[in-house]
Protein backbone atom coordinates (compact mmCIF):
# COMPACT_ATOMS: atom_id res chain seq x y z
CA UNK A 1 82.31 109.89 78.80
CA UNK A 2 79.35 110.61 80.94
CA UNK A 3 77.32 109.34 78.26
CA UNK A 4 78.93 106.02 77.79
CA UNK A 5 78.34 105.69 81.65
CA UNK A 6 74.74 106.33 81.13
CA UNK A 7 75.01 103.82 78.31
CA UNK A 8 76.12 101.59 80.89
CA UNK A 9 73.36 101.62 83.01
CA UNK A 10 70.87 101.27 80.31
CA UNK A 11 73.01 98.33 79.32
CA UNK A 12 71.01 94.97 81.00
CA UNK A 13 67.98 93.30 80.97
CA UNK A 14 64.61 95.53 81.36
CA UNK A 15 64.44 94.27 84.38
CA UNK A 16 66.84 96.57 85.38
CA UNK A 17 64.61 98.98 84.56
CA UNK A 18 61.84 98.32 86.59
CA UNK A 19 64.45 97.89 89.64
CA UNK A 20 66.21 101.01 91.73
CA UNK A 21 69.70 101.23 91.81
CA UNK A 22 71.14 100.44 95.10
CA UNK A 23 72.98 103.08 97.03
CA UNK A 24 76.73 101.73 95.86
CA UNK A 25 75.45 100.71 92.39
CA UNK A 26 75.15 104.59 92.86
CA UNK A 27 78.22 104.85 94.44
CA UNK A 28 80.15 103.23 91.67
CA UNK A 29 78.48 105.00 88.82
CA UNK A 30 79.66 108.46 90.48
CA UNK A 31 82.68 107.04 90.58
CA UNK A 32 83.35 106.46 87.70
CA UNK A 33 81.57 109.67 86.26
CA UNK A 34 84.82 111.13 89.12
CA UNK A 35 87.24 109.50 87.29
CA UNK A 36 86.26 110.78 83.92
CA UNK A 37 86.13 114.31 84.55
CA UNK A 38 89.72 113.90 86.48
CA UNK A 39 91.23 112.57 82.45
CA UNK A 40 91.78 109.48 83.74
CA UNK A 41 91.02 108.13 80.11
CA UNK A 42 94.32 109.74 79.64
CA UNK A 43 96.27 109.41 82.49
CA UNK A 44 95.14 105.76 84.09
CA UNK A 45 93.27 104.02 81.30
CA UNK A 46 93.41 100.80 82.39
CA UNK A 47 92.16 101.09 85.82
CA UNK A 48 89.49 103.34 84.76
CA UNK A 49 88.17 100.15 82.07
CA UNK A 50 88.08 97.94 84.36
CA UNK A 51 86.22 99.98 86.76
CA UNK A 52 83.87 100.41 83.55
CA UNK A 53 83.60 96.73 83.20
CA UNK A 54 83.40 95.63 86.60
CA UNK A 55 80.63 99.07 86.73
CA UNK A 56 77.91 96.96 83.76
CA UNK A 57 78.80 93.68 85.50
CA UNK A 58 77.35 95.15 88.78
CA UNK A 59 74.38 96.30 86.72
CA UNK A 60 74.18 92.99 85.17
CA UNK A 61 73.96 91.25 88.30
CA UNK A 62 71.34 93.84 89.86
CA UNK A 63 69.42 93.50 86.83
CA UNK A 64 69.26 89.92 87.12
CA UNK A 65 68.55 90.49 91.01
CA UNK A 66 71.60 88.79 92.30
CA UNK A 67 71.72 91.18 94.89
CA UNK A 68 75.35 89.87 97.16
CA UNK A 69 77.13 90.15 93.55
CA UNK A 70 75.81 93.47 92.31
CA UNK A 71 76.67 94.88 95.88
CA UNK A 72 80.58 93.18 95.83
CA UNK A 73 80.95 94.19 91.84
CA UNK A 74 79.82 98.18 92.84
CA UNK A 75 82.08 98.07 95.43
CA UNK A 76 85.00 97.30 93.60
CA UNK A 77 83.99 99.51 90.81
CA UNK A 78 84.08 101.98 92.97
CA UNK A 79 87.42 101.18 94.55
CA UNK A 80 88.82 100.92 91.01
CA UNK A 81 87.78 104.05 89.65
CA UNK A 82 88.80 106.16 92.63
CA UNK A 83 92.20 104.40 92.07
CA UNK A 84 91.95 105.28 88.44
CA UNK A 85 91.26 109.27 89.77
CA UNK A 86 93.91 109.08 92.05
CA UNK A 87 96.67 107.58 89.55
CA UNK A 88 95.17 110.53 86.88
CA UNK A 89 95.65 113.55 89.51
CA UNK A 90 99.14 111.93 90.71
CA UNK A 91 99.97 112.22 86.95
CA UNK A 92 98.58 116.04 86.76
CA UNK A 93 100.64 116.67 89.83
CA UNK A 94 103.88 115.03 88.59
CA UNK A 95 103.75 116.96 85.45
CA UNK A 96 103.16 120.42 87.48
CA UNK A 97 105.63 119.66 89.81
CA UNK A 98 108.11 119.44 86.40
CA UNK A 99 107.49 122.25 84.99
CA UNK A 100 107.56 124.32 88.08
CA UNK A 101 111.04 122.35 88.53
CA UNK A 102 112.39 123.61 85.10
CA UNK A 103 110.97 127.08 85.63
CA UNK A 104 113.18 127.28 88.85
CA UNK A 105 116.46 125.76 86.99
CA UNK A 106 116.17 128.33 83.97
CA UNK A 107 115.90 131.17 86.69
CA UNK A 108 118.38 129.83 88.48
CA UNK A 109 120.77 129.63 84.63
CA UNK A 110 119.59 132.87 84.24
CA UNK A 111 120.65 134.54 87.57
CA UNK A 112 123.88 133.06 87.10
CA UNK A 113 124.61 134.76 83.58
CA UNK A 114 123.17 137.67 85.05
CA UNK A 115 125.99 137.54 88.05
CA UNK A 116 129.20 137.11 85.51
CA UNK A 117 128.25 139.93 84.25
């Protein structure tokens, strides 16, 4: 995924090229990059596009110097994938906490057996 990212910010006019990304055109790419490597691809796919979408339209709009709409559209990038991280390691952690939960019940079945004996 980190290459579709890059892909993203070679996405644009070559203007975009010639310009240096802004600190939270930064920002958002990182985030996003985050979000990957925490599965949210798996676990919170549709936050995580639109944070990829919202990421190129920011580029778009830095490569066409429009700088008040490349700043807003990193910003929410950003804001969207961290939600997109946050909704993938809430999933992780659900799914821990249920096994752990069904270790503890067969332990608990299996000290009961053990105490009719």
């Amino acid at each position: 995924m980190a290459a579709a990212v890059a892909a993203l910010s070679l996405l644009g006019a070559p203007a975009y090229a010639q310009s240096v990304p802004t600190p939270e055109l930064e920002a958002a790419v990182q985030a996003v990059q985050r979000a990957d490597q925490a599965d949210a691809d798996q676990y919170a796919p549709e936050p995580l596009a639109i944070a990829r979408q919202t990421l190129a339209q920011a580029q778009a709009a830095h490569a066409s110097r429009d700088k008040k709409k490349a700043l807003d559209l990193a910003q929410r990038a950003a804001v969207d994938a961290d939600l997109a991280r946050a909704r993938s390691q809430e999933a992780v952690a659900s799914a821990e906490v249920a096994q752990r939960r069904a270790e503890i019940a067969d332990l608990q079945q299996q000290l009961g057996a053990e105490g009719k004996r």
